[in-house]
Every structure is written in C-alpha cells, then in structure tokens.
C-alpha atoms as a PDB file:
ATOM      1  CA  UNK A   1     -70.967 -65.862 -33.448  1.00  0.00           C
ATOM      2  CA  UNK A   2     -72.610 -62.615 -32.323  1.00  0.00           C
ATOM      3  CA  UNK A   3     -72.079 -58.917 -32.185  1.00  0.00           C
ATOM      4  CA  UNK A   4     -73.558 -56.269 -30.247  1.00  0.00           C
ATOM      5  CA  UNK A   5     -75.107 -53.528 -31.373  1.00  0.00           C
ATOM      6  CA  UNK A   6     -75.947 -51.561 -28.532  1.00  0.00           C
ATOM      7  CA  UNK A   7     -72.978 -49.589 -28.121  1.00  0.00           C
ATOM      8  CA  UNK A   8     -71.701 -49.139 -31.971  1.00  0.00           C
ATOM      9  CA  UNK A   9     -72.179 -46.173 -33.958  1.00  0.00           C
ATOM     10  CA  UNK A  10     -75.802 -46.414 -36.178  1.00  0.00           C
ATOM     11  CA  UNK A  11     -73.875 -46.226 -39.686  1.00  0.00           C
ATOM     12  CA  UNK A  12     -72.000 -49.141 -38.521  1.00  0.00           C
ATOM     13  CA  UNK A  13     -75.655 -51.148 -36.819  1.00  0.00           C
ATOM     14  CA  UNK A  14     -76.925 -50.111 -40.563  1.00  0.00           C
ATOM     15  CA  UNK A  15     -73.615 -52.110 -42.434  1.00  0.00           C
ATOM     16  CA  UNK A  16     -73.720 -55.368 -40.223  1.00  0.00           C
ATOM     17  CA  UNK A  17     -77.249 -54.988 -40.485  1.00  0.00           C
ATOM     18  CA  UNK A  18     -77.292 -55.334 -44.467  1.00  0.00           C
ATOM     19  CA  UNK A  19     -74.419 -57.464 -44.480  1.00  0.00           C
ATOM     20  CA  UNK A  20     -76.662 -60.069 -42.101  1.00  0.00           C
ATOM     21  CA  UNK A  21     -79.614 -59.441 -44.729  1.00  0.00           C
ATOM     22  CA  UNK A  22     -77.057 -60.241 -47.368  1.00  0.00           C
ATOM     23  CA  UNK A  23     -74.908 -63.163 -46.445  1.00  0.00           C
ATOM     24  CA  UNK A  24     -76.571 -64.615 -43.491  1.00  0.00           C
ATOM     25  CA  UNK A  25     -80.381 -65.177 -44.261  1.00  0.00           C
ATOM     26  CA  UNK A  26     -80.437 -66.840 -47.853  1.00  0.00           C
ATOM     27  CA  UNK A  27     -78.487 -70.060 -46.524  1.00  0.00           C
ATOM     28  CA  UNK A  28     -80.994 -69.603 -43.437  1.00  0.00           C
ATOM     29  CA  UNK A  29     -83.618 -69.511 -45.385  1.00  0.00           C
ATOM     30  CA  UNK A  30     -82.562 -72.174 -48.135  1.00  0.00           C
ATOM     31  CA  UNK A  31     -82.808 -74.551 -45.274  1.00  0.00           C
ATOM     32  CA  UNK A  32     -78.618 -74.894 -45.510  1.00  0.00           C
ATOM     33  CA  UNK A  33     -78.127 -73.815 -41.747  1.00  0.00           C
ATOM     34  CA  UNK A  34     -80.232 -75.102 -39.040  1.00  0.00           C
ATOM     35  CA  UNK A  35     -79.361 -74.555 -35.655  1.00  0.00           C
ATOM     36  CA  UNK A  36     -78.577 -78.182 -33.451  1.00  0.00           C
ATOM     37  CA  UNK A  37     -81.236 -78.677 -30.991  1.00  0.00           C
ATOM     38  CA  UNK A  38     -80.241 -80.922 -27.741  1.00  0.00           C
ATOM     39  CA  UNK A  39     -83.553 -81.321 -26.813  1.00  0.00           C
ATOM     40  CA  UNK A  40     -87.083 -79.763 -26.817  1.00  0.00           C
ATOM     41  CA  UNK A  41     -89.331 -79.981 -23.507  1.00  0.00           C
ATOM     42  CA  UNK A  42     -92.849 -79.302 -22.767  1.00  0.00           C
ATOM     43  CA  UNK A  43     -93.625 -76.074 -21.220  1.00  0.00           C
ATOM     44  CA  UNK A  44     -94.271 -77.557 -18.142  1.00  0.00           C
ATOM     45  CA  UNK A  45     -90.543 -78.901 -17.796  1.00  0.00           C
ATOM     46  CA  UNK A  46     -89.073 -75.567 -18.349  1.00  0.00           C
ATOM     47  CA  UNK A  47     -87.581 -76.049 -14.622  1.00  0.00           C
ATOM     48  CA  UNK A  48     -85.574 -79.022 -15.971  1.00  0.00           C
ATOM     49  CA  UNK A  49     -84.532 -77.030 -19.447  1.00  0.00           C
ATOM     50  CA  UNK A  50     -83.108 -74.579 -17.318  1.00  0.00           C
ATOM     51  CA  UNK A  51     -81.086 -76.707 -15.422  1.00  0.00           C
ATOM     52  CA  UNK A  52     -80.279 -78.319 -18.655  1.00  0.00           C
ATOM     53  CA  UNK A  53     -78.508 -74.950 -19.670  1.00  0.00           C
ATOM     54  CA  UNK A  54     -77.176 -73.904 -16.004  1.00  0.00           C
ATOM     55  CA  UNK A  55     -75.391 -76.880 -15.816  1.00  0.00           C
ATOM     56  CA  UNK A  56     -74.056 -76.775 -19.327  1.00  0.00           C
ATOM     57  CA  UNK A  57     -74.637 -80.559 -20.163  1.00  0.00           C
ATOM     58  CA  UNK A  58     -76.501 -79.203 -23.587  1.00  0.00           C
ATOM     59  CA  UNK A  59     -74.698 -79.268 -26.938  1.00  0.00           C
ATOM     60  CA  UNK A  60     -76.998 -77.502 -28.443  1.00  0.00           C
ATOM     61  CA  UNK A  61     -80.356 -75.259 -28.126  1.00  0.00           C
ATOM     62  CA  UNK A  62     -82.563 -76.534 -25.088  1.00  0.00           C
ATOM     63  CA  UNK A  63     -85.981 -75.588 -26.723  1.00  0.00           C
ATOM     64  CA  UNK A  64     -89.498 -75.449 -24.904  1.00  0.00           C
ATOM     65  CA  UNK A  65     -92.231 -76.172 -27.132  1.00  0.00           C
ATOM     66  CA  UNK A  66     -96.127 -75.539 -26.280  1.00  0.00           C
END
C-alpha cells in the first residue's frame, strides 16, 4: 500500500510519518517482512527487466543488481 505525501497538509506528512517509524519499520527491520523478488538481473539486462515490468509478467520486484 502507499500514500502520497505531496499534496497533504505537513501536520498530517509529520503523523503518517511517525506512524511509518512506529508500526512499519520494527517488523521491517526484525526481518518479519521482506518484499517478494521475481527476479534479479545484471545491470547489463536492465532492457529485459524493463520489459519484465512493462509487460506485467512479474509477481514481484524485478531487481537489477551490480
């Protein structure tokens, strides 16, 4: 799920914000959630990750590693 923050007021950025630092990153950061990665592609094959994600045939994060 995401928000955006761009057009909200700052007092509400600041609550989502803290509420984010509160409830989101200790499970992150426990190792609880991990995101679901379809695949992870050289650099080099960035052309084909893209197409990957164009064409929707991912479940998952399409991730180029170095």
């Amino acid at each position: 799920m995401a928000t955006s923050l761009r057009p909200r007021p700052a007092a509400e950025k600041g609550v989502i914000c803290r509420e984010v630092v509160r409830k989101v990153l200790p499970p992150v950061g426990a190792g609880l959630v991990r995101p679901v990665v379809h695949a992870a592609l050289p650099l080099e094959e960035a052309t084909q990750a893209h197409r990957m994600v164009e064409q929707s045939s991912n479940v998952g994060k399409v991730v180029l590693t170095m």
